[in-house]
C-alpha atoms as a PDB file:
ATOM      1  CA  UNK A   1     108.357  99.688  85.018  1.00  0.00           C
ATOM      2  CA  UNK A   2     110.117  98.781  82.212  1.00  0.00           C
ATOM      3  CA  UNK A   3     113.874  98.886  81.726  1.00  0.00           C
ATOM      4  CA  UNK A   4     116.700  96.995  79.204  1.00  0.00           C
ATOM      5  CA  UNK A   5     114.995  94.989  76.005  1.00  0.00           C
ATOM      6  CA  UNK A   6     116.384  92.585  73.667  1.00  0.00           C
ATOM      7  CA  UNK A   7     114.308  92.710  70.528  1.00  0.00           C
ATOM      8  CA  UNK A   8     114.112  91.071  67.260  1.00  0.00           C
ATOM      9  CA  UNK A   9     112.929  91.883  64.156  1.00  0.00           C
ATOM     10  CA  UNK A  10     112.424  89.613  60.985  1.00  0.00           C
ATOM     11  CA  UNK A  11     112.669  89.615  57.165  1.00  0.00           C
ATOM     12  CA  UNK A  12     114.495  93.177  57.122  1.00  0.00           C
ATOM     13  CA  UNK A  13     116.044  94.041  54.217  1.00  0.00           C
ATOM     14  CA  UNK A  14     119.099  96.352  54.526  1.00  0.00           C
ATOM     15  CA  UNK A  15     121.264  96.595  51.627  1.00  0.00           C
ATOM     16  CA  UNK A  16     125.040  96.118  51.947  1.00  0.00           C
ATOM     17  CA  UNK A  17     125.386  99.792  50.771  1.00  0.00           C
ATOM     18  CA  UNK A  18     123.661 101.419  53.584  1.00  0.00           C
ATOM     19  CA  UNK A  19     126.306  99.657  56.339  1.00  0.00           C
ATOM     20  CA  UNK A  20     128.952 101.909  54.821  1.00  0.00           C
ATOM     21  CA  UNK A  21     129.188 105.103  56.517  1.00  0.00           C
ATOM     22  CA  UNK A  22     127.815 103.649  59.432  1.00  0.00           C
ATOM     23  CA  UNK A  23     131.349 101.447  60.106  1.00  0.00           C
ATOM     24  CA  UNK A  24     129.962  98.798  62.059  1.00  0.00           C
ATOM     25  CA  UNK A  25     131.459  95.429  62.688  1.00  0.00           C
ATOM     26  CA  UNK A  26     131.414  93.005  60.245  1.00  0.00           C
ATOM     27  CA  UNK A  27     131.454  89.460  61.484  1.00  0.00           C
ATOM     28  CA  UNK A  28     132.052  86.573  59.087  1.00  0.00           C
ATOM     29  CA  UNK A  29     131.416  82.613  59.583  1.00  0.00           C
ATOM     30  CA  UNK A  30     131.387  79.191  57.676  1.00  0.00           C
ATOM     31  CA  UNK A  31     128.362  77.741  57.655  1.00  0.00           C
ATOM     32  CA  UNK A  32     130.019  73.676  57.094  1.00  0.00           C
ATOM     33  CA  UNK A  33     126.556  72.159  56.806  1.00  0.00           C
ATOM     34  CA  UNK A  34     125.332  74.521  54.007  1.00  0.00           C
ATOM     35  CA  UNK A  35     129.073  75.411  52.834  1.00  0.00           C
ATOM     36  CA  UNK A  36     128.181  79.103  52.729  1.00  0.00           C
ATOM     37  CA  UNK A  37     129.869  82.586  54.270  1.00  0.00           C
ATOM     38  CA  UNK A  38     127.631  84.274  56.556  1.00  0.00           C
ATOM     39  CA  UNK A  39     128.343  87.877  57.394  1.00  0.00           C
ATOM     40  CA  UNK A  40     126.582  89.460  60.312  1.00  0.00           C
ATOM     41  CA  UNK A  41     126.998  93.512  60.924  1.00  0.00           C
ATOM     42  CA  UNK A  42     127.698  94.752  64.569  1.00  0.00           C
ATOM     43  CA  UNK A  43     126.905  98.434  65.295  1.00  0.00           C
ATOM     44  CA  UNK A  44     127.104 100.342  69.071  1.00  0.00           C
ATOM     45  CA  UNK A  45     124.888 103.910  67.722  1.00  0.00           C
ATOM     46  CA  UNK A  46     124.950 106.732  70.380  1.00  0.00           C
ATOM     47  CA  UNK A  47     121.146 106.700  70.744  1.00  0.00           C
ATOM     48  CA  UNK A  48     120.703 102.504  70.306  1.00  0.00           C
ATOM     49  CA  UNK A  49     123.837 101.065  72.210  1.00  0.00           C
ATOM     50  CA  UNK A  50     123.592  97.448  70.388  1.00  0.00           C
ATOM     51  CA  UNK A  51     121.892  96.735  67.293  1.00  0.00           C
ATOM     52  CA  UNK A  52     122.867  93.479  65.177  1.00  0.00           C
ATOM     53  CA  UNK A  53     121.978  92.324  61.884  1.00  0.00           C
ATOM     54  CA  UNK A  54     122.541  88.712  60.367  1.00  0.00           C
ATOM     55  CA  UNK A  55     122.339  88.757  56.400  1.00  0.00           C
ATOM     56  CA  UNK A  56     121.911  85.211  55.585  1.00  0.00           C
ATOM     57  CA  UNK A  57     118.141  85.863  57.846  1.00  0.00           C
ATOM     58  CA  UNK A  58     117.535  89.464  57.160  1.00  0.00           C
ATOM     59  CA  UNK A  59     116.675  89.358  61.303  1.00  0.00           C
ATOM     60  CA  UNK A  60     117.400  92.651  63.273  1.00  0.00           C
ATOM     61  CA  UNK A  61     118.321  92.514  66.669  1.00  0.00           C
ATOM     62  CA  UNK A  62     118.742  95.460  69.238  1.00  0.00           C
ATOM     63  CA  UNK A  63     119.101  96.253  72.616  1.00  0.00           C
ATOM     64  CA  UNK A  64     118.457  99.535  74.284  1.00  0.00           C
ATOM     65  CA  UNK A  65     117.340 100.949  78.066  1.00  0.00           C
ATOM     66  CA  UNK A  66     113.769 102.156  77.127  1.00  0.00           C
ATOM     67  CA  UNK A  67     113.874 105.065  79.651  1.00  0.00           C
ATOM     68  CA  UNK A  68     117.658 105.706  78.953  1.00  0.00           C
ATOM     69  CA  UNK A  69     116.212 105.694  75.399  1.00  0.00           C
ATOM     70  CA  UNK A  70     113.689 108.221  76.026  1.00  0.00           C
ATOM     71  CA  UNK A  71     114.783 110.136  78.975  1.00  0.00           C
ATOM     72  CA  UNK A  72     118.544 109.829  78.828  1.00  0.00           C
ATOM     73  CA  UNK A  73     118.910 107.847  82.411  1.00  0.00           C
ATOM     74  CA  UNK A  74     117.435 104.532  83.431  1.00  0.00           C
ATOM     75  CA  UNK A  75     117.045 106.363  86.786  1.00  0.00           C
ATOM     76  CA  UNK A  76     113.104 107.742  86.181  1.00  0.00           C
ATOM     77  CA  UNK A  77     110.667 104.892  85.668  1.00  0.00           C
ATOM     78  CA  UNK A  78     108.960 104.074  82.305  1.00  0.00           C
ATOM     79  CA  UNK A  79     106.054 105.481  81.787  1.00  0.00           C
ATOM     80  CA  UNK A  80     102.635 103.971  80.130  1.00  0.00           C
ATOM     81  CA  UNK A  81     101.979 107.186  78.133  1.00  0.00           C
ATOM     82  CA  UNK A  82     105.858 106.884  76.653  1.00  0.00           C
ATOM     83  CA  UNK A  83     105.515 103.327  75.356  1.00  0.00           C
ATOM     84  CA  UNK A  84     104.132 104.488  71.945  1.00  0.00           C
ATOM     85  CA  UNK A  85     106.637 107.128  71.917  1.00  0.00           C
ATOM     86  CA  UNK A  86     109.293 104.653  72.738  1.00  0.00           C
ATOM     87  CA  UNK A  87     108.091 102.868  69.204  1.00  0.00           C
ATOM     88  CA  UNK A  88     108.203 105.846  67.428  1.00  0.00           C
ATOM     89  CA  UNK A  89     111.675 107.049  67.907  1.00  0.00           C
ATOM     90  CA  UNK A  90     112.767 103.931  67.744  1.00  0.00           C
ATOM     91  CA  UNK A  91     111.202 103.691  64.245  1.00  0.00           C
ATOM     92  CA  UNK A  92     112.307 106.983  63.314  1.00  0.00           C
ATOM     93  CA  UNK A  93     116.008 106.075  64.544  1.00  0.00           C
ATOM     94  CA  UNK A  94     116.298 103.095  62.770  1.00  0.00           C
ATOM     95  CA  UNK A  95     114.748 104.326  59.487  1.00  0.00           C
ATOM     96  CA  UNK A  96     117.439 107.411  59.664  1.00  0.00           C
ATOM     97  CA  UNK A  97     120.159 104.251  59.831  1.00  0.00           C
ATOM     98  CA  UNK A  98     118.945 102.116  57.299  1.00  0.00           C
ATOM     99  CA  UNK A  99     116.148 103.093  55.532  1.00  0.00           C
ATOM    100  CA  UNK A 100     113.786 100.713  56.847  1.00  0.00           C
ATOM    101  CA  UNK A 101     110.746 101.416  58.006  1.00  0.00           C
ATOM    102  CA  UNK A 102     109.162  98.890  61.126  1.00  0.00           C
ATOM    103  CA  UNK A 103     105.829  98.671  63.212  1.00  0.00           C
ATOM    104  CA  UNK A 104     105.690  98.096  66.950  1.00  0.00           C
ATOM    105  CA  UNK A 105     104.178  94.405  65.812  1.00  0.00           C
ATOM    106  CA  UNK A 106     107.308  93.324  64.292  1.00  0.00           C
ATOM    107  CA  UNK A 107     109.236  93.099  66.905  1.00  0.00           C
ATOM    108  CA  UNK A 108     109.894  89.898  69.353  1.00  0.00           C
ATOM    109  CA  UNK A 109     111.175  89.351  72.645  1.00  0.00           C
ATOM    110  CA  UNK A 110     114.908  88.127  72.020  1.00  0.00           C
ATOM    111  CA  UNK A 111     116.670  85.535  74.664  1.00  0.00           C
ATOM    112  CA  UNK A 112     113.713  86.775  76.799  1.00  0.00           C
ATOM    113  CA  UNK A 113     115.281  89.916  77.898  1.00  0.00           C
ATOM    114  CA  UNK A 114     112.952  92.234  78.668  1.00  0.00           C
ATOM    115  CA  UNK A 115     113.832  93.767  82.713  1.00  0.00           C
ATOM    116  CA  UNK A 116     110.978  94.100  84.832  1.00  0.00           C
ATOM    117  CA  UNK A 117     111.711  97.264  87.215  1.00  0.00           C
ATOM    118  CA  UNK A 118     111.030  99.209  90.396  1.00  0.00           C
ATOM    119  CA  UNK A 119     112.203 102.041  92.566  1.00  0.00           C
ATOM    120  CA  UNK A 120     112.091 101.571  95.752  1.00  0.00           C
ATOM    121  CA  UNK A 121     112.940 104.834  98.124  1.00  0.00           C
ATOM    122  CA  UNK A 122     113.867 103.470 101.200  1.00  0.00           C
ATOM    123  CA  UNK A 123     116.650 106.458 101.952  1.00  0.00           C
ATOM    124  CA  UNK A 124     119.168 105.273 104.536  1.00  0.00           C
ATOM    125  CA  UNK A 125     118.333 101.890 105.084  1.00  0.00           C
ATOM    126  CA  UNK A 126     119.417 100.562 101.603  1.00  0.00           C
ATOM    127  CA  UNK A 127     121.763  98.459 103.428  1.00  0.00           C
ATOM    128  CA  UNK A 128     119.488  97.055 105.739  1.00  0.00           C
ATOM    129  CA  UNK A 129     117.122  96.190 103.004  1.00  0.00           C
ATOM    130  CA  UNK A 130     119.512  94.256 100.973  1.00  0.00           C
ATOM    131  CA  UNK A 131     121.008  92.618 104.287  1.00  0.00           C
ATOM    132  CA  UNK A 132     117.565  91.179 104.990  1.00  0.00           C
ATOM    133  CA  UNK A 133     117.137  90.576 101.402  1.00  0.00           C
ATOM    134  CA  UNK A 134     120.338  88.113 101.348  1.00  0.00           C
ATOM    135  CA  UNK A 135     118.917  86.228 104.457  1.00  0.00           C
ATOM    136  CA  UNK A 136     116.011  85.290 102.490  1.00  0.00           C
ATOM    137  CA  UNK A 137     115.370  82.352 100.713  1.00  0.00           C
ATOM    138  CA  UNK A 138     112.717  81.553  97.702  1.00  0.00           C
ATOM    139  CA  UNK A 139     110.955  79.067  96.278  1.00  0.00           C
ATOM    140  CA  UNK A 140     112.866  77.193  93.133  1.00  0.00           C
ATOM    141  CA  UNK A 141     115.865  79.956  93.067  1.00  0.00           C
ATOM    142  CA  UNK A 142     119.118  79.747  94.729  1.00  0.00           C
ATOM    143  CA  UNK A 143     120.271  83.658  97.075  1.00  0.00           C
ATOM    144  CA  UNK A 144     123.582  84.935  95.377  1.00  0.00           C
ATOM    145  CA  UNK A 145     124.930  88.034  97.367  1.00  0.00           C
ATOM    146  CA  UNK A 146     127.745  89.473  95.253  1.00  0.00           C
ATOM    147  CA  UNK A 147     130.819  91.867  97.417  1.00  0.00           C
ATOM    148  CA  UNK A 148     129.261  93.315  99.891  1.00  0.00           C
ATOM    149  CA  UNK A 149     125.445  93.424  99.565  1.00  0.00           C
ATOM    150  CA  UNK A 150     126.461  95.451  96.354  1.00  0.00           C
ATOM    151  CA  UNK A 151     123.632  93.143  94.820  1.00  0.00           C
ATOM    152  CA  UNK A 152     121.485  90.591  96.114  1.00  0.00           C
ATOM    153  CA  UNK A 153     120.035  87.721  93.321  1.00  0.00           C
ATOM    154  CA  UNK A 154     117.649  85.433  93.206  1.00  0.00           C
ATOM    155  CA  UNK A 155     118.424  83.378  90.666  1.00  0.00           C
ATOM    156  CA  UNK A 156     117.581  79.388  88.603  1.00  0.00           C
ATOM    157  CA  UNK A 157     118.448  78.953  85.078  1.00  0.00           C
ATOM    158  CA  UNK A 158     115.737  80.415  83.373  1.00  0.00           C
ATOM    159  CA  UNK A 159     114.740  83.682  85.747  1.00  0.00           C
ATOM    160  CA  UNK A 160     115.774  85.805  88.259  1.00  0.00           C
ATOM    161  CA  UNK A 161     115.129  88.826  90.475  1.00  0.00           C
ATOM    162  CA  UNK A 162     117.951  91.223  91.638  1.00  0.00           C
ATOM    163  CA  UNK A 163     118.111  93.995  94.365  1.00  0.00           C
ATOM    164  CA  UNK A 164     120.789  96.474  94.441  1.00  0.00           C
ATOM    165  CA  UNK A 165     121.653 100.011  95.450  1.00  0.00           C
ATOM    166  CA  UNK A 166     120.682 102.301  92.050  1.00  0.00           C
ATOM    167  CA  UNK A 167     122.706 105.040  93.356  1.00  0.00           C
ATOM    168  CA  UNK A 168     125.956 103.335  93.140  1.00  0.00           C
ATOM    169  CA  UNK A 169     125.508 102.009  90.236  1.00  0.00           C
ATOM    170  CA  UNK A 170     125.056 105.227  88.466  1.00  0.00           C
ATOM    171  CA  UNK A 171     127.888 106.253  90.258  1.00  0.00           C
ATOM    172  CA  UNK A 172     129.993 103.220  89.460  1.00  0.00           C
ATOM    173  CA  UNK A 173     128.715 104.571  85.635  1.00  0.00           C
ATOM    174  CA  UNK A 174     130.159 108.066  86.178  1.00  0.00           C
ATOM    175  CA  UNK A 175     126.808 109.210  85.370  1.00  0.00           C
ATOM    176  CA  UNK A 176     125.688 113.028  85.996  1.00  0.00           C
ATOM    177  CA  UNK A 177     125.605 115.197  89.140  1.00  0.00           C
ATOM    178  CA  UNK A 178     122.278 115.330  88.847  1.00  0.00           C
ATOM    179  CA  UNK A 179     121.372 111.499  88.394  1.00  0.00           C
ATOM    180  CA  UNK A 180     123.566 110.448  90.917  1.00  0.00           C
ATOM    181  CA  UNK A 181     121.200 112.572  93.507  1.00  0.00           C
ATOM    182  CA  UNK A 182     118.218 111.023  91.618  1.00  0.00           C
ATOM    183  CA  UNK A 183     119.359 108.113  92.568  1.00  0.00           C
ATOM    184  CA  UNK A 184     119.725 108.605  96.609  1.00  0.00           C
ATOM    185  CA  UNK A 185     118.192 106.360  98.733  1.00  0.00           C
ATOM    186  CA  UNK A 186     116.266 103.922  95.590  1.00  0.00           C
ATOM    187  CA  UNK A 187     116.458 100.905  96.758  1.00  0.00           C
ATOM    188  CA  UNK A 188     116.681  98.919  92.726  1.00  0.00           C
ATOM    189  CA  UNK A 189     114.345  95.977  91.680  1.00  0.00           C
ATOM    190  CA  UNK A 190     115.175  94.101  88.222  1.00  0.00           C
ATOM    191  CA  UNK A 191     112.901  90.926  87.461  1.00  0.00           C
ATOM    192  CA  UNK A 192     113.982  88.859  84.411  1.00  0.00           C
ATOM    193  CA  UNK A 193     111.192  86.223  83.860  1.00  0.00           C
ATOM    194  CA  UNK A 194     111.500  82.680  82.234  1.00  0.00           C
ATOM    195  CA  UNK A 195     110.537  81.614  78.472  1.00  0.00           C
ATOM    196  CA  UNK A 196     107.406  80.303  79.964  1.00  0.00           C
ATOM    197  CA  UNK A 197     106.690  83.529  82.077  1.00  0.00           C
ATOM    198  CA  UNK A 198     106.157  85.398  79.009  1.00  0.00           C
ATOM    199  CA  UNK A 199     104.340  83.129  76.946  1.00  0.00           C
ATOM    200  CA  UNK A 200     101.748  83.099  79.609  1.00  0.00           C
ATOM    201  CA  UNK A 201     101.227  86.935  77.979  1.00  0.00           C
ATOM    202  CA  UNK A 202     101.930  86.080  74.307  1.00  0.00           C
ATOM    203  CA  UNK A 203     102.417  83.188  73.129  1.00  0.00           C
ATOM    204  CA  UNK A 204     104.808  84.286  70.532  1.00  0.00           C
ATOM    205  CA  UNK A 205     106.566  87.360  72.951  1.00  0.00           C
ATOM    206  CA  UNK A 206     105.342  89.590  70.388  1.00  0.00           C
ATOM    207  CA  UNK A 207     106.656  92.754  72.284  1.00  0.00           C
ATOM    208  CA  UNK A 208     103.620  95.137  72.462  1.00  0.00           C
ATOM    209  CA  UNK A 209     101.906  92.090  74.321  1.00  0.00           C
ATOM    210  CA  UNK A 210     104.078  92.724  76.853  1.00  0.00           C
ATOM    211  CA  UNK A 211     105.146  96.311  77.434  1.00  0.00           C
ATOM    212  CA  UNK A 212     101.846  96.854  79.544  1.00  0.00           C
ATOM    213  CA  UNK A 213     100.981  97.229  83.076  1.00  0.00           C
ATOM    214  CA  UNK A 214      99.160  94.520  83.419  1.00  0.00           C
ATOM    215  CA  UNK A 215     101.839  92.594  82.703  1.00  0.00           C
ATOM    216  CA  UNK A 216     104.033  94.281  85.195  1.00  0.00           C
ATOM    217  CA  UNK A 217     101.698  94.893  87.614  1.00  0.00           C
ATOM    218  CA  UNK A 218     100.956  90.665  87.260  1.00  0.00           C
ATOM    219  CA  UNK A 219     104.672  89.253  87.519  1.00  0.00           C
ATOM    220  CA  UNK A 220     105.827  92.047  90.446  1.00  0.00           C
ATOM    221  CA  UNK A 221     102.575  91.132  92.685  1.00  0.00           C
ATOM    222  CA  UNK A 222     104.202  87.295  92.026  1.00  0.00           C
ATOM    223  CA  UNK A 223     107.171  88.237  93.254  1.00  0.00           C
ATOM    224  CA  UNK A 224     106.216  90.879  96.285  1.00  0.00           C
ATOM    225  CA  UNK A 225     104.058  88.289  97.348  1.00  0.00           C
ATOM    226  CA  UNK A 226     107.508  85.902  98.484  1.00  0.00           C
ATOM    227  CA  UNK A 227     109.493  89.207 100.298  1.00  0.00           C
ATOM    228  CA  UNK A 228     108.239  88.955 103.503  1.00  0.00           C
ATOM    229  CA  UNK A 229     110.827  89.573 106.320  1.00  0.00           C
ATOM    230  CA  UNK A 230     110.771  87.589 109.697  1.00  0.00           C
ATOM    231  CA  UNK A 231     110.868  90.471 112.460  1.00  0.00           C
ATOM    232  CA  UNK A 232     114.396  90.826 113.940  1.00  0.00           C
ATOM    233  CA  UNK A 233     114.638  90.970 117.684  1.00  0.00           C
ATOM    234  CA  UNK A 234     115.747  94.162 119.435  1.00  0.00           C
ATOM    235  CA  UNK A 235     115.234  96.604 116.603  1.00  0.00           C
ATOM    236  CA  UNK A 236     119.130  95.970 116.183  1.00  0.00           C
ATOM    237  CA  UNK A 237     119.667  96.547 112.712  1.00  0.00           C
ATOM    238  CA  UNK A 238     122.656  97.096 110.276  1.00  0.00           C
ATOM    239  CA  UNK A 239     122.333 101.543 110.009  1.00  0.00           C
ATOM    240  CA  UNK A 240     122.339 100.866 113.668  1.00  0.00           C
ATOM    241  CA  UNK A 241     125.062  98.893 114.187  1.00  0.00           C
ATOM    242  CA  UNK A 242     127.639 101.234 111.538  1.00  0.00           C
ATOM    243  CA  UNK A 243     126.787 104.072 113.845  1.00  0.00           C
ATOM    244  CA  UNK A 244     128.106 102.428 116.517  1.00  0.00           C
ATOM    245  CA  UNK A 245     131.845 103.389 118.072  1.00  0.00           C
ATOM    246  CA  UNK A 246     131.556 100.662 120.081  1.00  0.00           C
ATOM    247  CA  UNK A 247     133.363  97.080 119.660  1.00  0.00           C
ATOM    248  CA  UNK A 248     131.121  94.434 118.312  1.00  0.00           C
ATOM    249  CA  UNK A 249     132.249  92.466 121.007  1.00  0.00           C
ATOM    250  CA  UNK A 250     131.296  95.119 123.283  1.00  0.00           C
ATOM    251  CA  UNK A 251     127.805  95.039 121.871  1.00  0.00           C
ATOM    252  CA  UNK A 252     128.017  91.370 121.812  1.00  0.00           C
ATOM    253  CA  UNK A 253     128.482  91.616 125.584  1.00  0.00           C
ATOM    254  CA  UNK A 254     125.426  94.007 126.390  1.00  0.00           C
ATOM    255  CA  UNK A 255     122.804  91.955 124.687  1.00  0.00           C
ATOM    256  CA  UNK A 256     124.445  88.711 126.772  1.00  0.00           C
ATOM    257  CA  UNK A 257     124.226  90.365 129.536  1.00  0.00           C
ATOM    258  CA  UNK A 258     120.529  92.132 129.651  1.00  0.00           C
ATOM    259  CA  UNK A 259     119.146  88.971 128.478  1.00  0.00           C
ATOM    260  CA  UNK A 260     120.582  87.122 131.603  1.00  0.00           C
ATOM    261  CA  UNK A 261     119.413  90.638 133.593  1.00  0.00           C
ATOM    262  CA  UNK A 262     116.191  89.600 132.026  1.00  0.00           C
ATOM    263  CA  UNK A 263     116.044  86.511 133.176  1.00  0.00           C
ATOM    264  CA  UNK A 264     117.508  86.253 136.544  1.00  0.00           C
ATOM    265  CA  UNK A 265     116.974  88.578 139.993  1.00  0.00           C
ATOM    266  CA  UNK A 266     119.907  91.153 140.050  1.00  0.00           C
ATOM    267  CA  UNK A 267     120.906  89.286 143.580  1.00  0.00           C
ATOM    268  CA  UNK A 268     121.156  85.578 141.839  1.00  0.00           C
ATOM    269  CA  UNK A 269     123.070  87.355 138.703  1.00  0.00           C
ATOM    270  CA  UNK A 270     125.684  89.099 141.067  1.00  0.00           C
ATOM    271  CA  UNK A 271     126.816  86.239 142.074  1.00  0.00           C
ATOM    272  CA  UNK A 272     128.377  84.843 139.031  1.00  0.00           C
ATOM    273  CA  UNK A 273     130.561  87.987 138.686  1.00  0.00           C
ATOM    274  CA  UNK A 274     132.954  89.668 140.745  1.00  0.00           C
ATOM    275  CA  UNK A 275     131.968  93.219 142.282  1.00  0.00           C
ATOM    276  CA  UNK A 276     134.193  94.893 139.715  1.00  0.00           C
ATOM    277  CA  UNK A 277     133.175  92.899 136.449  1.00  0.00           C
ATOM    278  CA  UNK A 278     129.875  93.216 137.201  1.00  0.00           C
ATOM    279  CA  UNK A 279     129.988  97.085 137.618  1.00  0.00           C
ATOM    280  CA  UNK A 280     131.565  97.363 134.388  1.00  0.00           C
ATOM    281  CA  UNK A 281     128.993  95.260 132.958  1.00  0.00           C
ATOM    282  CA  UNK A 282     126.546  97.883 134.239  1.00  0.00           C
ATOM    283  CA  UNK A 283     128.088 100.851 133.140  1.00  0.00           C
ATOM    284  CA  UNK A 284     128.638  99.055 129.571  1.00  0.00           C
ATOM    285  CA  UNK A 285     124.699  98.945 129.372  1.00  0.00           C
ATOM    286  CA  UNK A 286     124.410 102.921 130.204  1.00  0.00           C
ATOM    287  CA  UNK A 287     126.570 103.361 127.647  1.00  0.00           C
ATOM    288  CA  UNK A 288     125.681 101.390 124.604  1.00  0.00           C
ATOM    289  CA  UNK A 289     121.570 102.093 124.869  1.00  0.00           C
ATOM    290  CA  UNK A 290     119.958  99.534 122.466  1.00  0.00           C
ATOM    291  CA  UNK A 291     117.239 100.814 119.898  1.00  0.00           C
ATOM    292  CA  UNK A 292     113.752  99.540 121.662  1.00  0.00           C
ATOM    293  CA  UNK A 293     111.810  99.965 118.603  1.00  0.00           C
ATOM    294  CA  UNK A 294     112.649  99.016 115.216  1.00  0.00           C
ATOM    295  CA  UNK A 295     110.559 100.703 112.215  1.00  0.00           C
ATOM    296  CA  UNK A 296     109.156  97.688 109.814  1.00  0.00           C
ATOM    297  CA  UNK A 297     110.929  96.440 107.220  1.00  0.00           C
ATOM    298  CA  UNK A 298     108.521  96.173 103.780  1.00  0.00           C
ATOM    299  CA  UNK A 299     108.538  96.451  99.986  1.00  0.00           C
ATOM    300  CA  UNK A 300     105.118  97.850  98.952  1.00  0.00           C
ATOM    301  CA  UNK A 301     104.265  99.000  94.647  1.00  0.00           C
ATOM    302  CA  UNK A 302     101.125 101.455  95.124  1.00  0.00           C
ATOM    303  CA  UNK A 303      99.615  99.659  91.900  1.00  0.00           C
ATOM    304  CA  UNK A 304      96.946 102.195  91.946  1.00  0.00           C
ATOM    305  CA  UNK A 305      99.160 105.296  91.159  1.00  0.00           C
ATOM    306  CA  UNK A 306     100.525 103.316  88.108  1.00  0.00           C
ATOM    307  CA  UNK A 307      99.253 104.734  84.643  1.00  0.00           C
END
């Protein structure tokens, strides 16, 4: 539901002392137009992978995978139940760091990073998904495919929406045994809405405005609503055409030729071949049988089991 979140917190007060055994990074600046040093403290903590804190504000900033948070892999979705207890560890984390204590409602959506997610289980046909996927175009966002169909991207300068195969990623992450089989056959969602996406929730991005489902559940329907996939003739599809030991030119040469069989009287089409080309034309059909039927290609969220 709910994945990586960039949060800030203001007017935190953590005393120079308590950065010591921690060892974090210490960055320091000029400030020219107030002629001041700033110092701002870098950490990377095992359970909170980035948390930042700039003096000369008191702000807090962190980012952390909620479900990697709670359930040690971004693999299982967020649930509702575990937003509160998402809060609470957090709290209790941060007060074993430094002391502090802090509510849910001071926190803040930072740079507006707050992933929208799904799981998709579409098994083998991941690559026909995202092949489709890259064909597709949307309204205001340019299609980025990056290698090949490792990710497909919709993307402007202030959102975008990403598909990609969750299984090799974890892989690519030298994750677990057991997450990497978690993982088969999910085809990955990540939405990252605009400035003006979230303020339609909270004006301020106060973050327990947004960590809800009806706040999911609103920006995914606007997005499932623009995946629709024209219906490919044939029911030739990419799975298909990797299982084939046949040439692509071969193939190529089949669907020529049924589609002139199609159209023409097998008496009229013999006579632009010779008896020999034309036999091996026939015996290239027998043995390249196209799939007749292709199964639908759809993205469906069964809001109704959410919760």
């Amino acid at each position: 539901m709910f994945d990586t979140i960039v949060m800030k917190a203001s007017y935190v007060s953590i005393a120079f002392e308590n950065w010591n055994s921690l060892k974090p990074i210490i960055k320091t600046y000029l400030d020219e137009e107030m002629g001041l040093r700033r110092r701002s403290f870098v950490l990377h903590d095992e359970k909170i992978p980035y948390i930042t804190y700039k003096e000369w504000s008191q702000s807090l900033i962190v980012q952390v995978s909620i479900p990697k948070f709670l359930y040690g892999n971004n693999v299982m979705l967020l649930h509702e139940k575990d937003i509160s207890v998402f809060f609470q560890r957090l709290h209790e984390r941060l007060f074993e760091l430094f002391g502090v204590p802090l509510r849910p409602e001071d926190w803040y959506l930072y740079h507006n990073r707050l992933d929208v997610c799904w799981n998709f289980a579409v098994d083998g046909q991941i690559d026909d998904y995202l092949n489709r996927l890259s064909r597709l175009q949307l309204s205001f966002k340019k299609t980025v495919v990056t290698g090949y169909l490792e990710t497909v991207a919709f993307k402007n300068k202030s959102s975008q929406i990403i598909f990609y195969n969750k299984q090799k990623e974890v892989v690519h992450g030298k994750e677990s045994k057991e997450i990497i089989e978690q993982a088969d056959g999910l085809l990955r969602m990540e939405i990252r809405p605009s400035h003006h996406d979230w303020t339609k929730f909270s004006r301020r991005k106060r973050v327990i405005d947004l960590l809800k489902i009806d706040v999911f559940t609103e920006i995914t329907r606007k997005v499932m609503k623009q995946i629709i996939f024209p219906n490919e003739a044939d029911g030739i599809n990419l799975a298909w055409l990797k299982s084939q030991s046949y040439k692509i030119s071969q193939i190529e040469t089949v669907l020529g030729f049924q589609v002139l069989h199609q159209k023409l009287p097998e008496g009229v089409l013999k006579q632009f071949y010779t008896a020999a080309t034309y036999a091996n034309r026939k015996n290239l059909v027998k043995g390249i049988p196209l799939p007749r039927k292709q199964e639908k290609l759809e993205l469906h969220i069964d809001y109704a089991k959410l919760g």
